[in-house]
Protein backbone atom coordinates (compact mmCIF):
# COMPACT_ATOMS: atom_id res chain seq x y z
CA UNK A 1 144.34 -155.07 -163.44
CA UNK A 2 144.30 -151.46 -164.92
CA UNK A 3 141.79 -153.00 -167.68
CA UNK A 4 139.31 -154.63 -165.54
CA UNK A 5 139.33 -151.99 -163.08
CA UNK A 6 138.26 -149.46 -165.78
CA UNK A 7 135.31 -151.92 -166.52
CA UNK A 8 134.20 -151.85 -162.92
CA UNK A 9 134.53 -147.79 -162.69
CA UNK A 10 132.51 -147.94 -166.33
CA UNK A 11 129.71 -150.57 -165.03
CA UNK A 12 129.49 -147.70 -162.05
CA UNK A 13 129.20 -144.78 -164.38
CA UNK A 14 126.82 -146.77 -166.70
CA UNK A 15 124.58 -147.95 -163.30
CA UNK A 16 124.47 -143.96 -162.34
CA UNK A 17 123.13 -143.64 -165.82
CA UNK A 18 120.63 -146.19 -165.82
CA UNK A 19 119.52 -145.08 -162.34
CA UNK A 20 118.94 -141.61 -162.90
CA UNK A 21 116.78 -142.04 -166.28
CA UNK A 22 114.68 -144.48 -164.21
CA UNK A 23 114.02 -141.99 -161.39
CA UNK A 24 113.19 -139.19 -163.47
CA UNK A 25 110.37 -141.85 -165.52
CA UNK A 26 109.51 -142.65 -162.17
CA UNK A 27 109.26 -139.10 -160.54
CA UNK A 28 107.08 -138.45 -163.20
CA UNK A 29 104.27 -141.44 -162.64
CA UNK A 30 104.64 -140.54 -159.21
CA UNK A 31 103.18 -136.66 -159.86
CA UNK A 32 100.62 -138.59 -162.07
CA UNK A 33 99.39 -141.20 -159.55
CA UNK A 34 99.51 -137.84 -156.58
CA UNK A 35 97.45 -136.14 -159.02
CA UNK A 36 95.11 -139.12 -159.34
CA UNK A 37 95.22 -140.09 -155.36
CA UNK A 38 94.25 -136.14 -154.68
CA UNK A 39 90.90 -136.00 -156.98
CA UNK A 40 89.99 -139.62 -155.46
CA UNK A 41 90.27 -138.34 -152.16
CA UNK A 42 88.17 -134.64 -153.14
CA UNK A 43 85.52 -136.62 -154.85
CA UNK A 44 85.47 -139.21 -151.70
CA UNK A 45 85.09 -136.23 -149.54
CA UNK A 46 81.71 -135.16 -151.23
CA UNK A 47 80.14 -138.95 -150.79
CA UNK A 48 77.16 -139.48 -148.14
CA UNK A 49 78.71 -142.44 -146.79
CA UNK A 50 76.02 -144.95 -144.43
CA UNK A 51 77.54 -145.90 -140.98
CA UNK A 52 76.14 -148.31 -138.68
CA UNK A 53 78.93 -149.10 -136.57
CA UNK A 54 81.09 -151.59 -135.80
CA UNK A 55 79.64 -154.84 -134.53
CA UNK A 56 80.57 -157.22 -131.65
CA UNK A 57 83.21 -159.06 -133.83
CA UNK A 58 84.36 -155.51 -135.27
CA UNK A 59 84.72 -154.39 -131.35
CA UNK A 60 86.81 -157.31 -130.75
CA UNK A 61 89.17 -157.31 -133.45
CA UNK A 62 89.83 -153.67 -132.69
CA UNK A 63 91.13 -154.41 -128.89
CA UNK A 64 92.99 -157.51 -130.27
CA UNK A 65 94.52 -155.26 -132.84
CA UNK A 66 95.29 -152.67 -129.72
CA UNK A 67 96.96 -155.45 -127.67
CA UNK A 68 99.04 -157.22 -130.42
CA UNK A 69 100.48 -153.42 -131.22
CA UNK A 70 101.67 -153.24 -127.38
CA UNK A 71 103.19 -156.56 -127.04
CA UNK A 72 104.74 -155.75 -130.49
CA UNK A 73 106.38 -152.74 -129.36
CA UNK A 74 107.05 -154.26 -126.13
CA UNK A 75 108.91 -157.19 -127.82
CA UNK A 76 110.89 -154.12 -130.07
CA UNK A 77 111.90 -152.53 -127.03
CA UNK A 78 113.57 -155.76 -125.22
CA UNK A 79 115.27 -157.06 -128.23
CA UNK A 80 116.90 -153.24 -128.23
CA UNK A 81 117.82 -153.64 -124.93
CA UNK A 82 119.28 -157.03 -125.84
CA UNK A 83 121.10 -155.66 -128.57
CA UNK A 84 122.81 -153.16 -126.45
CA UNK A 85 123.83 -155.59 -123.65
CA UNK A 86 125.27 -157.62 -126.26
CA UNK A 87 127.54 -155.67 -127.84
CA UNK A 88 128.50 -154.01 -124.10
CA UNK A 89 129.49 -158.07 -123.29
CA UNK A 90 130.88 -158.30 -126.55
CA UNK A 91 133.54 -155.63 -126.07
CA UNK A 92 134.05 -156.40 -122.32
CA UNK A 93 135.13 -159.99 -123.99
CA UNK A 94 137.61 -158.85 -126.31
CA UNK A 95 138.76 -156.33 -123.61
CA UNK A 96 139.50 -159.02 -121.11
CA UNK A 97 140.99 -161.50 -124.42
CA UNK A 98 143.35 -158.35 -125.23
CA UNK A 99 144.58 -158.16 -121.92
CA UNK A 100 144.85 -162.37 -121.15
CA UNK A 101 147.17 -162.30 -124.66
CA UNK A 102 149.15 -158.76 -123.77
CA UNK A 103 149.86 -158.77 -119.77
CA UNK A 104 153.30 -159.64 -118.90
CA UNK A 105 153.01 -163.26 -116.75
CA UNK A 106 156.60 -162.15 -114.92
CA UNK A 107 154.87 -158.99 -113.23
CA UNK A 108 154.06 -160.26 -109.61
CA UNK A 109 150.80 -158.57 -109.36
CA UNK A 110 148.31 -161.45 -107.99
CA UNK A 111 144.97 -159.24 -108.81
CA UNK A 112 146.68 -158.99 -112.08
CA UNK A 113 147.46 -163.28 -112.34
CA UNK A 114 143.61 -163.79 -110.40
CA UNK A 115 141.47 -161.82 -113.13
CA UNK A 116 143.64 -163.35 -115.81
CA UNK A 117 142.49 -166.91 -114.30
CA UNK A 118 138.89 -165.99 -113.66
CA UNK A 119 138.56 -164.62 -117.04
CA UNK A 120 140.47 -168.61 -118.43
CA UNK A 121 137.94 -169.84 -116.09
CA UNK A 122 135.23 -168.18 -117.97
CA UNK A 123 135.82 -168.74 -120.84
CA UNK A 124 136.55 -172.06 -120.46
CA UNK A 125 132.89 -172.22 -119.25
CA UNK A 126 131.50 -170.40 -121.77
CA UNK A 127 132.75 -172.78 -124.12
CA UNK A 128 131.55 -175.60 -123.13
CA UNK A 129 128.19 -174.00 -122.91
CA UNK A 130 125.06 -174.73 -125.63
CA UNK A 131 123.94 -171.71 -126.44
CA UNK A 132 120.89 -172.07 -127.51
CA UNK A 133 120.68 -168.69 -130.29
CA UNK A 134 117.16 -166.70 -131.42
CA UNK A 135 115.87 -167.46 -134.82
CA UNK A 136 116.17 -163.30 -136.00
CA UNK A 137 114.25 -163.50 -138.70
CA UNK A 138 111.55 -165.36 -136.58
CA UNK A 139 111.84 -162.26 -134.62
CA UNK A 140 112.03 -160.28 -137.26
CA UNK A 141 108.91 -161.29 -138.74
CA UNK A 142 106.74 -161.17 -135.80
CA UNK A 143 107.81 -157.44 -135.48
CA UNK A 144 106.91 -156.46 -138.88
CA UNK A 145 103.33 -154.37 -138.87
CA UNK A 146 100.00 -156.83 -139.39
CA UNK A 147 98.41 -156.44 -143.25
CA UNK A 148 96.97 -158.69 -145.76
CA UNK A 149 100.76 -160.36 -146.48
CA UNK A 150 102.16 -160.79 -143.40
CA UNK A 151 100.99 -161.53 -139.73
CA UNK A 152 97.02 -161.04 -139.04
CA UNK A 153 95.23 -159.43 -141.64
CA UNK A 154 92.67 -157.38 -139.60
CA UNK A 155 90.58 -156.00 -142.37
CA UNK A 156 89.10 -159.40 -142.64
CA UNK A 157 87.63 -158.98 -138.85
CA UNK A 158 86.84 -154.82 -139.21
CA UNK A 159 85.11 -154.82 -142.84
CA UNK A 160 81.61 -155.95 -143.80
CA UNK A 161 81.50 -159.69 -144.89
CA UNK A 162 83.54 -160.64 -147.94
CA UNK A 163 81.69 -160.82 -151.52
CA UNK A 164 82.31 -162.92 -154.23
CA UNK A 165 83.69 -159.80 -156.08
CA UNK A 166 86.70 -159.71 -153.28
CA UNK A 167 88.84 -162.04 -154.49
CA UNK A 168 89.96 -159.21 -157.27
CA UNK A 169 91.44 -157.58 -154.26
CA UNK A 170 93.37 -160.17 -153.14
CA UNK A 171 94.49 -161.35 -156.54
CA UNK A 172 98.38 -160.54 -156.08
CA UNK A 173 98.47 -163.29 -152.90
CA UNK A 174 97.98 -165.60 -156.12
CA UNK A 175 100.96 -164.53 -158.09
CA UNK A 176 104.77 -165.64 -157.34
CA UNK A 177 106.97 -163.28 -155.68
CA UNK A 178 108.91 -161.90 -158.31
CA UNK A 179 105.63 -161.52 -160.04
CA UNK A 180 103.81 -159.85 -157.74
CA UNK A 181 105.90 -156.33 -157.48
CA UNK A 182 105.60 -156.16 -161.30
CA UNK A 183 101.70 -156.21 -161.23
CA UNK A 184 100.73 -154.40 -158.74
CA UNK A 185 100.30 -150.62 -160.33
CA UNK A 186 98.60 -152.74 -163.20
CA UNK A 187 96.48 -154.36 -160.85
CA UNK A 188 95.53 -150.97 -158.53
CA UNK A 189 94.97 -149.18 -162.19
CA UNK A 190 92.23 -152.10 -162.89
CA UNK A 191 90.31 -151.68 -159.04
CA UNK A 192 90.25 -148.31 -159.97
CA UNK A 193 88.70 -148.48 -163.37
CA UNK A 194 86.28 -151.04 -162.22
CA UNK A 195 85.04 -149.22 -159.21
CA UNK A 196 84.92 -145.97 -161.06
CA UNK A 197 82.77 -147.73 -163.70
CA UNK A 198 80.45 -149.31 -161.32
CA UNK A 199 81.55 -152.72 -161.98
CA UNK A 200 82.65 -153.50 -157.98
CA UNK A 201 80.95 -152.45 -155.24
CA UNK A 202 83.20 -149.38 -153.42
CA UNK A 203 81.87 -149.61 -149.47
CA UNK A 204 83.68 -147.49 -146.95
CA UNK A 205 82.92 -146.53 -143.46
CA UNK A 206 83.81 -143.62 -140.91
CA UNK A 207 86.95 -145.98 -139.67
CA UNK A 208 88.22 -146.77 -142.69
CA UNK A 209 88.64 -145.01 -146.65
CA UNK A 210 87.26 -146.55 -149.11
CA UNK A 211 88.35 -149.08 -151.74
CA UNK A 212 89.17 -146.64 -154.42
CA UNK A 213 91.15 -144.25 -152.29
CA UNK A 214 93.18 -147.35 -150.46
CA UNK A 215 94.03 -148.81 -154.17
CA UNK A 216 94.98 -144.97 -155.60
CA UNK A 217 97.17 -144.45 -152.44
CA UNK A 218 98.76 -147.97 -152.88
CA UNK A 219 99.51 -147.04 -156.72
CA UNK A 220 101.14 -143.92 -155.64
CA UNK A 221 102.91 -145.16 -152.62
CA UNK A 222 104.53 -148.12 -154.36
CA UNK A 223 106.19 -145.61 -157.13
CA UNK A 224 106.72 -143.52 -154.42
CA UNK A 225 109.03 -146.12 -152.53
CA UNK A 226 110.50 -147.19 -155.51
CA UNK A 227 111.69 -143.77 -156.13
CA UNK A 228 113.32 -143.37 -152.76
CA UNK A 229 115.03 -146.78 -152.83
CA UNK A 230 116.43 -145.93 -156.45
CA UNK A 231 117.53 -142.73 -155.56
CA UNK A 232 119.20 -144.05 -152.41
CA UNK A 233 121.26 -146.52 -154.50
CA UNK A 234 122.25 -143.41 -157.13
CA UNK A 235 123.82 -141.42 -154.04
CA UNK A 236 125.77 -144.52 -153.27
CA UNK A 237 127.15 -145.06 -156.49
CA UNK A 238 128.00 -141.36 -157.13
CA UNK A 239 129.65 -141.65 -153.66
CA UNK A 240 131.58 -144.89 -155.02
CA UNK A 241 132.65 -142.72 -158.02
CA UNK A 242 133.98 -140.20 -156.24
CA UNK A 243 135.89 -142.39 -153.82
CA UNK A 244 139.97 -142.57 -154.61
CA UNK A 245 141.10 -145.99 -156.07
CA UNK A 246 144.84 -144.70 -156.69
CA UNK A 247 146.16 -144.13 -160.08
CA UNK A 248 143.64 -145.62 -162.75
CA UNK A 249 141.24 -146.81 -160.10
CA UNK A 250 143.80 -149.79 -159.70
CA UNK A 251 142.75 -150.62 -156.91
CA UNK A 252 139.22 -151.19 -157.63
CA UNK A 253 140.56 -154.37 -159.18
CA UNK A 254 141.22 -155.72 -155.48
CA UNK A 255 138.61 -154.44 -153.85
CA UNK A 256 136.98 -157.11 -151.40
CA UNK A 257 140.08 -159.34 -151.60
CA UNK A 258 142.15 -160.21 -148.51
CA UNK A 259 145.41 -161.88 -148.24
CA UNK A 260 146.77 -163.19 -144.82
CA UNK A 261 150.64 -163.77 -143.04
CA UNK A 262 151.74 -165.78 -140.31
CA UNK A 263 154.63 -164.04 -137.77
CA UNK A 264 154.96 -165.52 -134.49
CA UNK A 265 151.94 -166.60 -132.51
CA UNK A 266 149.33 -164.18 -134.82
CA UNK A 267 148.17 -164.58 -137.72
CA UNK A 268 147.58 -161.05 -139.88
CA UNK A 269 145.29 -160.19 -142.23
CA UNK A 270 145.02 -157.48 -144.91
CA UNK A 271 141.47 -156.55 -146.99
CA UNK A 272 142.19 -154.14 -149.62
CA UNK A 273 140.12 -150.71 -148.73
CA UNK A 274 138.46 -152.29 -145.82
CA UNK A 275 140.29 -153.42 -142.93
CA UNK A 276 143.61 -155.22 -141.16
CA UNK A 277 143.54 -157.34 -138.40
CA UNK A 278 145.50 -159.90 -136.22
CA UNK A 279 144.12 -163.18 -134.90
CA UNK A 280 145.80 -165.65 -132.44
CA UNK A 281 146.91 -168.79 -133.42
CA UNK A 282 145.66 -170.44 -129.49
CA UNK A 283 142.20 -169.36 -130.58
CA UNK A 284 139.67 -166.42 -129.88
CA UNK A 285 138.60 -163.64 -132.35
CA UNK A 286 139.72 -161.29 -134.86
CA UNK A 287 141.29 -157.97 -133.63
CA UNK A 288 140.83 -154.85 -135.62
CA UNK A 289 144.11 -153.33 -136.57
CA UNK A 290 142.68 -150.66 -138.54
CA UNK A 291 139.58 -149.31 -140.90
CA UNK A 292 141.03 -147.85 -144.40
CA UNK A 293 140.93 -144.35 -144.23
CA UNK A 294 143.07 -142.94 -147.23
CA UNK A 295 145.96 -143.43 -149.76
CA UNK A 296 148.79 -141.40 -149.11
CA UNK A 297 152.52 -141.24 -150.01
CA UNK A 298 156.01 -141.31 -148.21
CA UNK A 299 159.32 -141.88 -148.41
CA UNK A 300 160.94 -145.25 -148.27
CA UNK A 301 164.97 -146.01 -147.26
CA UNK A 302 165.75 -149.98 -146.91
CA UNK A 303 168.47 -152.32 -147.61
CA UNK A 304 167.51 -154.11 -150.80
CA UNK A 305 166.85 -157.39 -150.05
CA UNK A 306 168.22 -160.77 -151.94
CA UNK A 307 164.72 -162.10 -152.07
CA UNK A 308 163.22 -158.74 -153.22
CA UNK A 309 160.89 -158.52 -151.80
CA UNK A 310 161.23 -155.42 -149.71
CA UNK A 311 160.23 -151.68 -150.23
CA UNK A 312 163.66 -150.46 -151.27
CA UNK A 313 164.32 -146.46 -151.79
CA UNK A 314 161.73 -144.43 -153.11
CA UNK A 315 158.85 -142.38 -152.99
CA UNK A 316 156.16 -145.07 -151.94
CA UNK A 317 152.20 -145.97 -151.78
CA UNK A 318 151.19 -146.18 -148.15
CA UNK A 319 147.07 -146.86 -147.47
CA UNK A 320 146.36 -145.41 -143.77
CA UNK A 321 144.01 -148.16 -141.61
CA UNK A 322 143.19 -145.93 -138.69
CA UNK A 323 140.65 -146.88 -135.22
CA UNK A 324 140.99 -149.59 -135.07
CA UNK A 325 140.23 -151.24 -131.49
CA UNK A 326 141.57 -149.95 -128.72
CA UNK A 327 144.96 -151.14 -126.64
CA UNK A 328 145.09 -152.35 -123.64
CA UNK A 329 145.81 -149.07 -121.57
CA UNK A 330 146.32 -147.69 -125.15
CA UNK A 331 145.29 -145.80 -127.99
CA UNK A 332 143.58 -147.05 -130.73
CA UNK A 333 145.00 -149.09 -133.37
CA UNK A 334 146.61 -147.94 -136.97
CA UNK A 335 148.36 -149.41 -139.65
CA UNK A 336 150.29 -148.37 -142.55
CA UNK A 337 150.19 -150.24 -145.19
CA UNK A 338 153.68 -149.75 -147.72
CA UNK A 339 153.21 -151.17 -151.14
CA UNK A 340 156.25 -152.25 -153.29
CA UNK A 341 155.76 -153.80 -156.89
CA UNK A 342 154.95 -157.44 -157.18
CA UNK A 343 154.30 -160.51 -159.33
CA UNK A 344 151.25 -160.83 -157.00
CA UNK A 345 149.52 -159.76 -153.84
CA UNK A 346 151.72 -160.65 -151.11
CA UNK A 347 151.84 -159.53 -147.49
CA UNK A 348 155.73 -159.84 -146.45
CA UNK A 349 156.08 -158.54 -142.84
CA UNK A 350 154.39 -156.89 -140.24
CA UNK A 351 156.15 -155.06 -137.32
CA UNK A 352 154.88 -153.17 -134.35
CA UNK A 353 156.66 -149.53 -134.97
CA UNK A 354 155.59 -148.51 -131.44
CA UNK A 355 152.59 -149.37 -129.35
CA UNK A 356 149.35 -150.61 -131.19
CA UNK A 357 151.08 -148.56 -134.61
CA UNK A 358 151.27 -151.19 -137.07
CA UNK A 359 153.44 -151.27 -140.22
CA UNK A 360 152.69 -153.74 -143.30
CA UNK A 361 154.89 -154.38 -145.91
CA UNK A 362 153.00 -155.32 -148.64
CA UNK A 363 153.98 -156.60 -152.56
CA UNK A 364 151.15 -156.40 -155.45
CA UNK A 365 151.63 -154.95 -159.02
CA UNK A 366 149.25 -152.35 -158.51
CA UNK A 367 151.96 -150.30 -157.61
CA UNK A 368 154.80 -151.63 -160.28
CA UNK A 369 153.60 -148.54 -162.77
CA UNK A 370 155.26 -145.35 -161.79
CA UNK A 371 153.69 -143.54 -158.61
CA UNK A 372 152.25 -140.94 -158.99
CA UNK A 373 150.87 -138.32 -156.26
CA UNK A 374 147.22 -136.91 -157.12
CA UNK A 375 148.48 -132.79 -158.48
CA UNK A 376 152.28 -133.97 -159.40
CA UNK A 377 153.27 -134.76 -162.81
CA UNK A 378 155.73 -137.84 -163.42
CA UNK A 379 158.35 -135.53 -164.79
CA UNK A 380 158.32 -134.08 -160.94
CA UNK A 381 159.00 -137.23 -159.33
């Protein structure tokens, strides 16, 4: 575990490496290609440039433009609104399942016993119902801005009739996918040598720039993005670096892995560095018991038990889950993890210290080396 652990935290360390000798090559293009964009654009502003305005077809496709934009943005709004009503129904659901699976059925209460009916009755409905669910990335697609890959390609309607000398500008539509991202600052660098040399035809109009500027602003605008999205990915992987895996980033090892209990009518689940949770056994969702916070340390003082599997005496390796969802007239969830040394990852036990304050008692041999409190030396322990 320790070895392949320190092969993750080196594949991070070597990624962060990569990364940042990529940006800076990048940041550097990018000055170039700014450089190049702002001469384009100060020679373009010295050009006597013929306008003879829009025709009928050009007037058209300018108020069918207008009106697609509004229903687009109309479209964005609802599906927010959607979104939020959702998720509002979403928690009122597990609300109502928390307290259908927590009330006490001796309480004589009947508004308590009618909403716990009506909300058996609804869901009874509800699941009996078709739903018939959105496509999202149908949805998704239509909201994505109009241009010459996706949706209506406008330019077709609002510039002057197509030449034969077009189809260079539409070139990359002929290339495959992962192709076409490759290309692209090669094939902007030719538009722009062959309109600079005369050898295609570089029309513009008072509504639109012209050829050359559009190709040097999509040269620098593709580096551009690429530099952003690279150095997004570097701040996540220095975060990653920085984030505490235990002793010998051990626990990078078991990142993303999950291992699950049964005790009485729940099942429980634990994901290393991510989450716990309960689910019951009669049916319904997942309830969050916690969101890992930290790794901390206490004390442990129990029996030894003939199977051993137990946490014994000892200083011990407790991960903090903390909000999780909220209790039925209640705070919101916790659990503490305890770790004791194991031939594997086993979850023993879980017990319910106090109200919605879990305790997990846990077995994996990520903890069978010596622990070890960040500042202490072993000798101190």
């Amino acid at each position: 575990m320790v070895k392949e652990s320190k092969e993750f935290r080196r594949r991070v360390e070597a990624k962060i490496a990569s990364l940042t000798d990529e940006i800076k090559e990048l940041e550097v293009k990018r000055e170039e290609l700014k450089a190049k964009l702002d001469e384009v654009e100060r020679q373009e502003r010295f050009k006597v440039v013929k306008n003879e305005g829009p025709g009928k077809l050009g007037v058209l496709a300018g108020l069918a433009k207008t009106r697609v934009n509004e229903l687009r943005d109309t479209l964005s709004k609802v599906m927010g609104d959607r979104n939020k009503l959702t998720a509002k129904v979403q928690e009122l659901e597990s609300i109502l399942a928390t307290f259908k699976e927590e009330y006490n059925p001796n309480f004589n209460d009947e508004g308590v016993k009618k909403a716990v009916r009506a909300w058996e009755d609804y869901a009874a409905k509800k699941a009996g119902e078709a739903q018939e669910q959105l496509n999202e990335n149908d949805i998704t697609e239509v909201l994505k801005e109009d241009s010459e890959e996706s949706g209506i390609n406008w330019k077709e309607f609002e510039e002057e009739e197509t030449t034969d000398t077009d189809i260079l500008y539409s070139f990359e539509a002929y290339l495959p996918g992962p192709l076409r991202e490759f290309l692209h600052d090669k094939i902007n660098s030719l538009r722009m040598w062959l309109i600079e040399n005369g050898m295609l035809a570089d029309t513009s109009s008072g509504q639109s720039e012209s050829r050359l500027v559009r190709a040097a602003r999509e040269a620098h605008d593709s580096v551009a993005n690429d530099v952003n999205a690279k150095r997004r990915t570097l701040e996540e992987q220095k975060q990653d670096l920085e984030k505490d895996y235990g002793q010998d980033d051990i626990f990078r090892y078991l990142k993303g892995k999950c291992i699950t209990t049964e005790a009485g009518e729940y099942e429980y689940e634990l994901c290393w560095l991510d989450k716990t949770s309960q689910k019951s056994k009669k049916g319904g969702g997942k309830t969050t018991m916690g969101n890992f916070n930290r790794i901390d340390f206490d004390e442990a003082d129990e029996e030894e038990r003939h199977d051993g599997k137990g946490l014994g005496r000892g200083k011990r390796m407790v991960l903090r889950y903390e909000n999780g969802q909220g209790c039925w007239n209640g705070p919101n969830r916790r659990t503490d993890v305890w770790l004791a040394c194991a031939e594997t990852e086993e979850l023993w036990r879980v017990s319910e210290l106090e109200k919605c304050v879990y305790k997990m008692e846990v077995g994996t041999p990520a903890v069978c080396e010596e622990v070890v409190e960040p500042g202490h030396a072993k000798d101190e322990l």
